[in-house]
Protein backbone atom coordinates (compact mmCIF):
# COMPACT_ATOMS: atom_id res chain seq x y z
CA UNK A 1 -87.41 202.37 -242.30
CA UNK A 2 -85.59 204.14 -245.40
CA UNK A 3 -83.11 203.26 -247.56
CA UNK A 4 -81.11 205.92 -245.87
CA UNK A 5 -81.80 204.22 -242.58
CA UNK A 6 -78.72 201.87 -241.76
CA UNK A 7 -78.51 198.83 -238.50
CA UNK A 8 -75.77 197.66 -237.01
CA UNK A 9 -74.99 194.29 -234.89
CA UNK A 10 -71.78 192.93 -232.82
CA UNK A 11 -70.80 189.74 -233.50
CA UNK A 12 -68.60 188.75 -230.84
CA UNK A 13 -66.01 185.69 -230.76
CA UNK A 14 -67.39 182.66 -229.00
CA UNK A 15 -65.15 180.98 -226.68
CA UNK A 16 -65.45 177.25 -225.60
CA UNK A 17 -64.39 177.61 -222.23
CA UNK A 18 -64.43 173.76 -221.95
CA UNK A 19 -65.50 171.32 -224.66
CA UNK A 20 -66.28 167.59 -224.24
CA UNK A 21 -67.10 165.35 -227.19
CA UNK A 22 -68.85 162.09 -226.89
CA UNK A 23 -70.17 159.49 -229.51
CA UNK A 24 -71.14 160.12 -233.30
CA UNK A 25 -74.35 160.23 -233.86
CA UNK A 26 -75.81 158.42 -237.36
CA UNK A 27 -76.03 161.78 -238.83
CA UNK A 28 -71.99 162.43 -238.48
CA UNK A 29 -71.85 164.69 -235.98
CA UNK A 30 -70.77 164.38 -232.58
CA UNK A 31 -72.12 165.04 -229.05
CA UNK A 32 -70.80 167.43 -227.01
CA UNK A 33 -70.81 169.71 -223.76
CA UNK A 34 -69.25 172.77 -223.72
CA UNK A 35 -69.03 176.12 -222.03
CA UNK A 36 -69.19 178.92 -224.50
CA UNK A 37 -68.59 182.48 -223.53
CA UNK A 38 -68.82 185.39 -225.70
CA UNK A 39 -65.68 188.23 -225.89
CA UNK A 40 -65.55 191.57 -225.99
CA UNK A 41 -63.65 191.46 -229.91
CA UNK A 42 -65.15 190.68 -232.55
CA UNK A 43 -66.84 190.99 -236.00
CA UNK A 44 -69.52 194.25 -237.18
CA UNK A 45 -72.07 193.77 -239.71
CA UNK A 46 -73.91 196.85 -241.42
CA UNK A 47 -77.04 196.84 -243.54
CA UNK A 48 -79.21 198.93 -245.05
CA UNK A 49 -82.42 198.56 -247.66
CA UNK A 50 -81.36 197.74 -250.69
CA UNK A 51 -83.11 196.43 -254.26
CA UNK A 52 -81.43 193.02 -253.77
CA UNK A 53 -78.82 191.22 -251.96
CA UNK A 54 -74.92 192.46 -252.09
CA UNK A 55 -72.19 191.87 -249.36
CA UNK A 56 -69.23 193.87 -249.22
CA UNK A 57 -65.82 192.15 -246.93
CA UNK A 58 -63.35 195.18 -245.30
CA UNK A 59 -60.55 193.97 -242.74
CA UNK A 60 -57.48 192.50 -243.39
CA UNK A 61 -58.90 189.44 -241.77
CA UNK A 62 -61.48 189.64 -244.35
CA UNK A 63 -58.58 189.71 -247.11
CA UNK A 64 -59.74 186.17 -249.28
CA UNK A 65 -63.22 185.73 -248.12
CA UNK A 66 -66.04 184.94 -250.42
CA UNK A 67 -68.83 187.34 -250.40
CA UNK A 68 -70.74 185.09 -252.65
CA UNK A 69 -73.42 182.33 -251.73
CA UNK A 70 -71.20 180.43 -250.12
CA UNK A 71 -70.52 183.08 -247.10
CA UNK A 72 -72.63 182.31 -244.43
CA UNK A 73 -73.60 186.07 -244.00
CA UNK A 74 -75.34 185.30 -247.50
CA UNK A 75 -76.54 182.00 -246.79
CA UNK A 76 -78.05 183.11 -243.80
CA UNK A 77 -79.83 186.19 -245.59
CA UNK A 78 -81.18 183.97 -247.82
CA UNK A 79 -82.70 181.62 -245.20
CA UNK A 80 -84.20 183.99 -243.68
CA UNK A 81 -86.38 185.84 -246.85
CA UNK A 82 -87.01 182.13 -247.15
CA UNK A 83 -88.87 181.81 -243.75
CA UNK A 84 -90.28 184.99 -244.93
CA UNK A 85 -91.62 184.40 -248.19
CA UNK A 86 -92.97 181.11 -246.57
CA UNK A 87 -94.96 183.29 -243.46
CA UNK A 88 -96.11 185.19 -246.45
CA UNK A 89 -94.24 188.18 -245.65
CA UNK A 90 -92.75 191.18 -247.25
CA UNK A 91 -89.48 191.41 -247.98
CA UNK A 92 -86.94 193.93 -249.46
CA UNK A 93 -83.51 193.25 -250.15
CA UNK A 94 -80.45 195.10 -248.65
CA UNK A 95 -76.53 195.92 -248.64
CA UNK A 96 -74.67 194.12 -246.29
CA UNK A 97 -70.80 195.24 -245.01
CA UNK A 98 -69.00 192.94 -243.02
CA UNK A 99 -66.01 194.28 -241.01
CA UNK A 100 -64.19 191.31 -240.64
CA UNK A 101 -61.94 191.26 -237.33
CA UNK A 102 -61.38 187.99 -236.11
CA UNK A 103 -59.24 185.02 -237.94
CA UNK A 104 -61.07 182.43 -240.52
CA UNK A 105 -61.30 178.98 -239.01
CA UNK A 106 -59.72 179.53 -235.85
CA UNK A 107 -62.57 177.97 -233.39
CA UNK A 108 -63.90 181.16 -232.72
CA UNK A 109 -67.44 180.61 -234.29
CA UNK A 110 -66.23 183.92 -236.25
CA UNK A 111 -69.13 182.21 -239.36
CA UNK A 112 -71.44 181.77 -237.03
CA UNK A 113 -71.42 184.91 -234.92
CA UNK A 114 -71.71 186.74 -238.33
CA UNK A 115 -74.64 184.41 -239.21
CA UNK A 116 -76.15 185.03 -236.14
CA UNK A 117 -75.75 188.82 -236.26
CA UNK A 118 -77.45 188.89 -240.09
CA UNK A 119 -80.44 187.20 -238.82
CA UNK A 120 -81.39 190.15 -236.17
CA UNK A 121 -80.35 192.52 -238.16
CA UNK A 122 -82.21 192.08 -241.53
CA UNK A 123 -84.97 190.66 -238.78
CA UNK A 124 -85.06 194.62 -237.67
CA UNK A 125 -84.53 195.92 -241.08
CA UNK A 126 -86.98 194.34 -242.63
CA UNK A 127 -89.45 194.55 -239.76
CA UNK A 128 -90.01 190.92 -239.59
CA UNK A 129 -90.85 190.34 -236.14
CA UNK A 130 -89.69 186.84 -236.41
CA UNK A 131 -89.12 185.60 -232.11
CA UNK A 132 -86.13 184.20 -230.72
CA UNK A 133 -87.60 180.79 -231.44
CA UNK A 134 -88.09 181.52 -235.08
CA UNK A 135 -84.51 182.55 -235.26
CA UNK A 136 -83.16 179.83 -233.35
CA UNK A 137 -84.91 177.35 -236.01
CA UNK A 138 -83.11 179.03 -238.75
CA UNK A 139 -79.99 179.51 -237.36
CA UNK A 140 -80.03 175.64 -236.68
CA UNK A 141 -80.34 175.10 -240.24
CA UNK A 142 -76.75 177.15 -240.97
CA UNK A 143 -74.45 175.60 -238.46
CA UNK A 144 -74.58 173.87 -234.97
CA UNK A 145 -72.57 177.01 -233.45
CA UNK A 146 -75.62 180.01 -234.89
CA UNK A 147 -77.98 179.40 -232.14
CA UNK A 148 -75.55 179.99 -229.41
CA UNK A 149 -74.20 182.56 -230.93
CA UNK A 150 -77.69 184.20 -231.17
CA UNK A 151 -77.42 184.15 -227.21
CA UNK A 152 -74.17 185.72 -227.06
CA UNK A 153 -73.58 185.24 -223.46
CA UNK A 154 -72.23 182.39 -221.09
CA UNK A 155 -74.08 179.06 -222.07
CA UNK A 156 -74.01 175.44 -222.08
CA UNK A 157 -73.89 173.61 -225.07
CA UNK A 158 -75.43 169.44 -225.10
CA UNK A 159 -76.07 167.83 -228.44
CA UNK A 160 -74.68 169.06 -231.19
CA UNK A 161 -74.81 172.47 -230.06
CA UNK A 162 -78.85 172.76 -229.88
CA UNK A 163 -79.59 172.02 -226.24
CA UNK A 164 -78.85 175.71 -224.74
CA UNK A 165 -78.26 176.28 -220.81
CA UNK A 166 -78.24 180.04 -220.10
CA UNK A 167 -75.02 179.44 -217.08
CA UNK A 168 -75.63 181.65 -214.26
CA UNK A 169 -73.38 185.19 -214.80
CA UNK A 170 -69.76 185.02 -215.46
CA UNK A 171 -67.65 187.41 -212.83
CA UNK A 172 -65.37 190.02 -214.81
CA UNK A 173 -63.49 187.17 -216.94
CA UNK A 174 -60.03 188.77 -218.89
CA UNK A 175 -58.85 187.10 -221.30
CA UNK A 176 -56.27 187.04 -223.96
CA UNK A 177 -56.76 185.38 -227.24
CA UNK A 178 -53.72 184.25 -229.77
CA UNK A 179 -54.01 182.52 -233.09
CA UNK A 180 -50.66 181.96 -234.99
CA UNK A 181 -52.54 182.22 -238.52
CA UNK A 182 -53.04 178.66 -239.15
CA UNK A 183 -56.20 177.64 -240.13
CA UNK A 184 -57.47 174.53 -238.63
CA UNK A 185 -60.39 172.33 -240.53
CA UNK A 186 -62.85 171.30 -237.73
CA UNK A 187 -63.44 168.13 -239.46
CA UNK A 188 -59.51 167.14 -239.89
CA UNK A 189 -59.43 167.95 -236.45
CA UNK A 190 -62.36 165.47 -235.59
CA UNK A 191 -60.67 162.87 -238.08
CA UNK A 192 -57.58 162.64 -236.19
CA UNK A 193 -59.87 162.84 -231.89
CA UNK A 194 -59.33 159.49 -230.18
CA UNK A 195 -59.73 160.70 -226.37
CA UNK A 196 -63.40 161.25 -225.46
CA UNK A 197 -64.59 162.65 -222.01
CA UNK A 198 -68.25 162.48 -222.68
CA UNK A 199 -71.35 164.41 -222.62
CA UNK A 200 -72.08 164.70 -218.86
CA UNK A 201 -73.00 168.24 -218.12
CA UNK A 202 -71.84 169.72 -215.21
CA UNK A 203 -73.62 170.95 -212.31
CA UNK A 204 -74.37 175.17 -213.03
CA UNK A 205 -71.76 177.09 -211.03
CA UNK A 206 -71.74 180.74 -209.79
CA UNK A 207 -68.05 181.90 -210.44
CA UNK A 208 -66.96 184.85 -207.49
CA UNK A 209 -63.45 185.63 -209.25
CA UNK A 210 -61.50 184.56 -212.21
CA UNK A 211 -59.74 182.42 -209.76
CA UNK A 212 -63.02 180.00 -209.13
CA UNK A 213 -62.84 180.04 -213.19
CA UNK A 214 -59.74 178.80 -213.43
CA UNK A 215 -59.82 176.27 -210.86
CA UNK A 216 -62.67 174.94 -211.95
CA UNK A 217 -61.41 174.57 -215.57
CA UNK A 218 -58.56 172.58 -214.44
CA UNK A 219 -60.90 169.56 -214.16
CA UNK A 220 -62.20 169.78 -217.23
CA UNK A 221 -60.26 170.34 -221.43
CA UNK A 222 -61.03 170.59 -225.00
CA UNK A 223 -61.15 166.88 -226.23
CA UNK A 224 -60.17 168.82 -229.62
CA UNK A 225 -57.22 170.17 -228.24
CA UNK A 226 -54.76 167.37 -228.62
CA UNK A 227 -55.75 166.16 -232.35
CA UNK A 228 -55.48 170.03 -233.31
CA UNK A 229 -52.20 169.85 -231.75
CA UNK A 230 -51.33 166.92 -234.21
CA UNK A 231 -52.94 168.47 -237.24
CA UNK A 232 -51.02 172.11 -236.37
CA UNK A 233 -48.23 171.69 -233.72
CA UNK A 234 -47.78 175.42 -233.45
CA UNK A 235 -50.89 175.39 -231.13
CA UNK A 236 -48.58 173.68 -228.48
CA UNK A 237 -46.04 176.45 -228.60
CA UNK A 238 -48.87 179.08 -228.63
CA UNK A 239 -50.58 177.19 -225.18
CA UNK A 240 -46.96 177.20 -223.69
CA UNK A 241 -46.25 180.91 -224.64
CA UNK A 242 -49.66 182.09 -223.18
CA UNK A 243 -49.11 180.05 -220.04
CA UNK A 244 -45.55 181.43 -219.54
CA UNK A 245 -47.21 184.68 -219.14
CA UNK A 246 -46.91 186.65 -215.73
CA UNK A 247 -50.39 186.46 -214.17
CA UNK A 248 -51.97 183.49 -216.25
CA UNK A 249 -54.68 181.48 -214.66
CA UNK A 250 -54.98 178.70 -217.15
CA UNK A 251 -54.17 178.19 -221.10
CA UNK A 252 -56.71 176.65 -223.15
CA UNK A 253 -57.30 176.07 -226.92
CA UNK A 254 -61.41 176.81 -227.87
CA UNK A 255 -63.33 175.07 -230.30
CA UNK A 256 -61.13 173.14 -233.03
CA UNK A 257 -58.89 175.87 -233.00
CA UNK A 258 -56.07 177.13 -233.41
CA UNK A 259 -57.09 180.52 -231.31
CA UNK A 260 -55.75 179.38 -228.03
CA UNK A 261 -56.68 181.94 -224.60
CA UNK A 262 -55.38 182.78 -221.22
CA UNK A 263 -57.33 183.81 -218.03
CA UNK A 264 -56.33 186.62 -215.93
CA UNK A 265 -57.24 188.04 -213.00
CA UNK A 266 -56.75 191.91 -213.85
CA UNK A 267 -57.71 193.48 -217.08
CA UNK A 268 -53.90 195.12 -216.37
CA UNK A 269 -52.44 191.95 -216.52
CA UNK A 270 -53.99 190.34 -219.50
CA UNK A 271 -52.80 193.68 -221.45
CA UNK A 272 -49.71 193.16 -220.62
CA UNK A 273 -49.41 189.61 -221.59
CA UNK A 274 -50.98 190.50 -224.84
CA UNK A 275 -48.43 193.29 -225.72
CA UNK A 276 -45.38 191.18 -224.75
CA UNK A 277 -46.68 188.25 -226.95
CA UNK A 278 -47.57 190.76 -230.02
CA UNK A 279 -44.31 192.62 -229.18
CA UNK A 280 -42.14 188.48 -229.80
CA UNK A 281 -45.03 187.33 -232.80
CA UNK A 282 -46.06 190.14 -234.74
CA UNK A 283 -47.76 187.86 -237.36
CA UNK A 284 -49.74 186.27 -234.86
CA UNK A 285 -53.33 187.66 -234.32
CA UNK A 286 -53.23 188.31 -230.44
CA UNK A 287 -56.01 190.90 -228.38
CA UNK A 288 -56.55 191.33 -224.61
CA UNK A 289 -60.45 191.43 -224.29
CA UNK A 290 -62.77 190.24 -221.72
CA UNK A 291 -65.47 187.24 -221.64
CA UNK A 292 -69.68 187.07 -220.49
């Protein structure tokens, strides 16, 4: 591959459709189960060969972000000419642009979906070869949410995030995702969680319609949902907004939050709901997009 020669990868918003939490382990982190689906928004990375290692941020949603060390784009760049220095491979380095579309720290795994995406791509650039395995193992390393997000498609979640269920297909899901711009700590959010469903996975379900989705949903929450709701109350008015909408299935808040969805049966209809909420919060991040 030149320098001239450029890749490309998606890095798509994960979506917990449901998210349980159980005990803390000795290590800090918690247990869960969730449902993760991957949308049809989300971030872009570019790369190309380079002499060493530079990361350029566009997007207004990109407006703040470190492109230093600390950016997990880097970080995971780094860990991975560390696995290949240490397989006693060749490495070059390259330029990295991030087109940064979804909100910071709004439960979307927008970090790790961008991790995720520079680990295949400077994999391909840099003709690596490393497996899914290998990448797995390193994306473990960067957060609990990379190796999901290195599926990219409907999965359950058990441990921390490491035990990974590929869930039989998802039907034609839309969705519409809102986030009022408040950024929610996951670890605030965890401080202030005193409801618990547990760990128990469910039995793997074949969904027909959005309908099944939703129904089966309604049995199941995000544990996270109601101390996110303490630690930002907006996300209650958001959930309420989303719900009020003609057509919606079921509101739900994903991850730690605050990006809150709706499901809808018709892509028509979750359009629609997503113009009338832009049209009343125009400094809210809303899209219509679908899920798999």
């Amino acid at each position: 591959m030149s320098e001239n020669d450029s890749v490309s990868v998606f890095a798509p918003a994960k979506i917990n459709l449901f998210l349980h939490v159980g005990g803390q382990r000795a290590d800090g982190y918690h247990d869960i189960c969730s449902l993760a689906a991957f949308a049809g928004i989300g971030d872009r990375l570019e790369g190309k060969l380079a002499g060493g290692l530079a990361l350029a941020i566009s997007g207004r949603l990109g407006e703040g972000l470190s492109n230093g060390e600390d950016n997990l784009v880097v970080r995971a760049a780094r860990a991975l000419q560390a696995w290949a220095r240490g397989n006693a491979l060749q490495i070059d380095g390259a330029q990295l642009h991030l087109e940064k579309n979804l909100p910071l720290a709004s439960g979307i795994g927008g970090g790790s979906s961008d991790a995720a995406a520079t680990l295949m791509l400077l994999n391909a650039l840099w003709r690596l070869n490393a497996n899914h395995a290998d990448l797995q193992g390193i994306g473990a390393t960067l957060g609990a949410d990379v190796p999901v997000c290195l599926r990219a498609t409907a999965t359950l979640m058990e441990g921390v995030g490491e035990r990974l269920t590929p869930w039989p297909t998802l039907p034609h899901l839309p969705v519409l995702l809102a986030n009022p711009g408040a950024s929610v700590m996951t670890a605030g959010v965890f401080r202030a969680l005193e409801e618990r469903s547990g760990t128990d996975a469910p039995p793997l379900v074949e969904f027909r319609s959005p309908a099944e989705v939703a129904s089966w949903l309604a049995s199941r929450c995000n544990d996270l949902e109601a101390p996110a709701r303490c630690v930002a109350p907006v996300i209650g008015g958001v959930l309420a907004e989303i719900s009020a909408t003609p057509g919606c299935l079921i509101a739900r808040m994903s991850g730690s939050g605050a990006t809150c969805f709706g499901i809808y049966e018709t892509d028509s209809a979750a359009s629609t709901a997503a113009a009338k909420l832009s049209l009343h919060h125009r400094d809210w991040w809303v899209v219509a997009s679908t899920l798999r």
